[in-house]
Every structure is written in structure tokens, then in C-alpha cells.
Protein backbone atom coordinates (compact mmCIF):
# COMPACT_ATOMS: atom_id res chain seq x y z
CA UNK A 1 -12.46 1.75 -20.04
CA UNK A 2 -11.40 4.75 -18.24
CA UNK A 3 -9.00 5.71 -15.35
CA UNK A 4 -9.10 9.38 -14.46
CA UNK A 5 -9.04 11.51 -10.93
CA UNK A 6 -11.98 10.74 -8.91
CA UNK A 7 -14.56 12.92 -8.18
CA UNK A 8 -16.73 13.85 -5.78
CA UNK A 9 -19.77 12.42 -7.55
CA UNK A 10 -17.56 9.12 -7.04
CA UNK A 11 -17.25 8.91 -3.59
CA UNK A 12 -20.83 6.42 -2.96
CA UNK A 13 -19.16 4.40 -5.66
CA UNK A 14 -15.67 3.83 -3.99
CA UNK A 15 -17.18 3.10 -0.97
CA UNK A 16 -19.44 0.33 -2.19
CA UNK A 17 -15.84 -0.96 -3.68
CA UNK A 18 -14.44 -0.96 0.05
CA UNK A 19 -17.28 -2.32 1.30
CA UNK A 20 -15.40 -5.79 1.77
CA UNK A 21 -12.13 -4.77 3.39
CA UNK A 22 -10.76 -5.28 6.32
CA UNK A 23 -9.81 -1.57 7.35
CA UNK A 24 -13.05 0.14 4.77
CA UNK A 25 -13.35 3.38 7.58
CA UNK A 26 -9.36 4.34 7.38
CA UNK A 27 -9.23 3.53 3.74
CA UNK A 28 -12.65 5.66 2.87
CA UNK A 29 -11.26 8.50 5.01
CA UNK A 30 -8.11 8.78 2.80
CA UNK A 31 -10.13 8.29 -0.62
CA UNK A 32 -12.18 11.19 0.67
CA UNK A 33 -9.41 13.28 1.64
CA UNK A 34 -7.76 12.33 -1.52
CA UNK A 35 -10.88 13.28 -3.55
CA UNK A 36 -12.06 16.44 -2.22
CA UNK A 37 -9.35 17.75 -0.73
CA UNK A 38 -6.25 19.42 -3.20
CA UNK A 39 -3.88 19.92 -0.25
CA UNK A 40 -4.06 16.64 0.52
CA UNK A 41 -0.88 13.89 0.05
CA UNK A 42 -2.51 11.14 -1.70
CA UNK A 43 -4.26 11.65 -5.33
CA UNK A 44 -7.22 9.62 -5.93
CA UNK A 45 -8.35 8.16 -8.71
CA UNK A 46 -10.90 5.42 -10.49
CA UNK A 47 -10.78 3.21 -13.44
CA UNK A 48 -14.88 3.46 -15.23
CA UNK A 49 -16.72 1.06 -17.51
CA UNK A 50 -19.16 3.22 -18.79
CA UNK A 51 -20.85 4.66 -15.24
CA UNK A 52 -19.92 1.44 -13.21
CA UNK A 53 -16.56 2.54 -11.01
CA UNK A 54 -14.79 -0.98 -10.99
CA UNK A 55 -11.69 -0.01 -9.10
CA UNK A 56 -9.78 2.95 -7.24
CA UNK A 57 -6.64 3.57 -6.03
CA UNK A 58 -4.83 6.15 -4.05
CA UNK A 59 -1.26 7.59 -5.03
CA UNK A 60 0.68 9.69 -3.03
CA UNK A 61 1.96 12.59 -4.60
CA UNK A 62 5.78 12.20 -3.62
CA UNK A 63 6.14 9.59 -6.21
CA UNK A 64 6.95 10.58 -9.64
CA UNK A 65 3.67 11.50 -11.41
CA UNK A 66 5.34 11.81 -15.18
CA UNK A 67 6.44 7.78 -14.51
CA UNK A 68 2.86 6.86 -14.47
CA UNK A 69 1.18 9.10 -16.77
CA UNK A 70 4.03 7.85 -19.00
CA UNK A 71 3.45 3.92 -18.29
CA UNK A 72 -0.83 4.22 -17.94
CA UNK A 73 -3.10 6.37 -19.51
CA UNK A 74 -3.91 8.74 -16.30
């Protein structure tokens, strides 16, 4: 398993993992932002088995980045 930034070669894949949500359009704009964008205020990333993409999640950048890269692997 891996969890790293996302990419823009991941973008089809998070959206096929919204597919199912309630607000998919809002929350695909933001992983997009997130993903191709480095001025933007969230970070995206994804969490791989081999080439499947089997979750994302967005973090905003205010929060304290050295917490989680010292509490997950990121």
C-alpha cells in the first residue's frame, strides 16, 4: 500500500471514487484544485494498491503537516 500526493494522472481515478457522493461536482472541483494547482489551500493526496487508487483525501495546508507525516507515512 501506498499514500502519496496525487497526481494529475490520478484525477479519472478520484473521480470514479466520488462517483457515489452526495456533493461529487464540489468535492471533484477541490481534488482538482488540490491536485494541479500548488497555490491552492487544500493538499491532495491518494492511498494505491498497486495501480488501483482506493481512497483520497484532501488536507488543508493550515494544519500542521509535520503531525501527520509524523503519525502516517505521507
Amino acid at each position: 500500500m501506498e499514500v502519496r500526493r496525487a497526481s494529475s494522472g490520478d484525477i479519472e481515478r478520484i473521480r470514479d471514487l466520488l462517483e457515489v457522493t452526495e456533493d461529487r461536482e464540489a468535492l471533484m472541483e477541490k481534488f482538482y484544485e488540490a491536485t494541479i494547482n500548488p497555490d491552492s489551500p487544500n493538499l491532495s493526496f491518494v492511498c494505491k494498491i498497486y495501480d488501483d487508487v482506493i481512497g483520497a483525501f484532501l488536507l488543508a495546508k493550515d494544519v500542521n503537516l509535520d503531525y501527520y507525516k509524523s503519525h502516517f507515512h505521507i
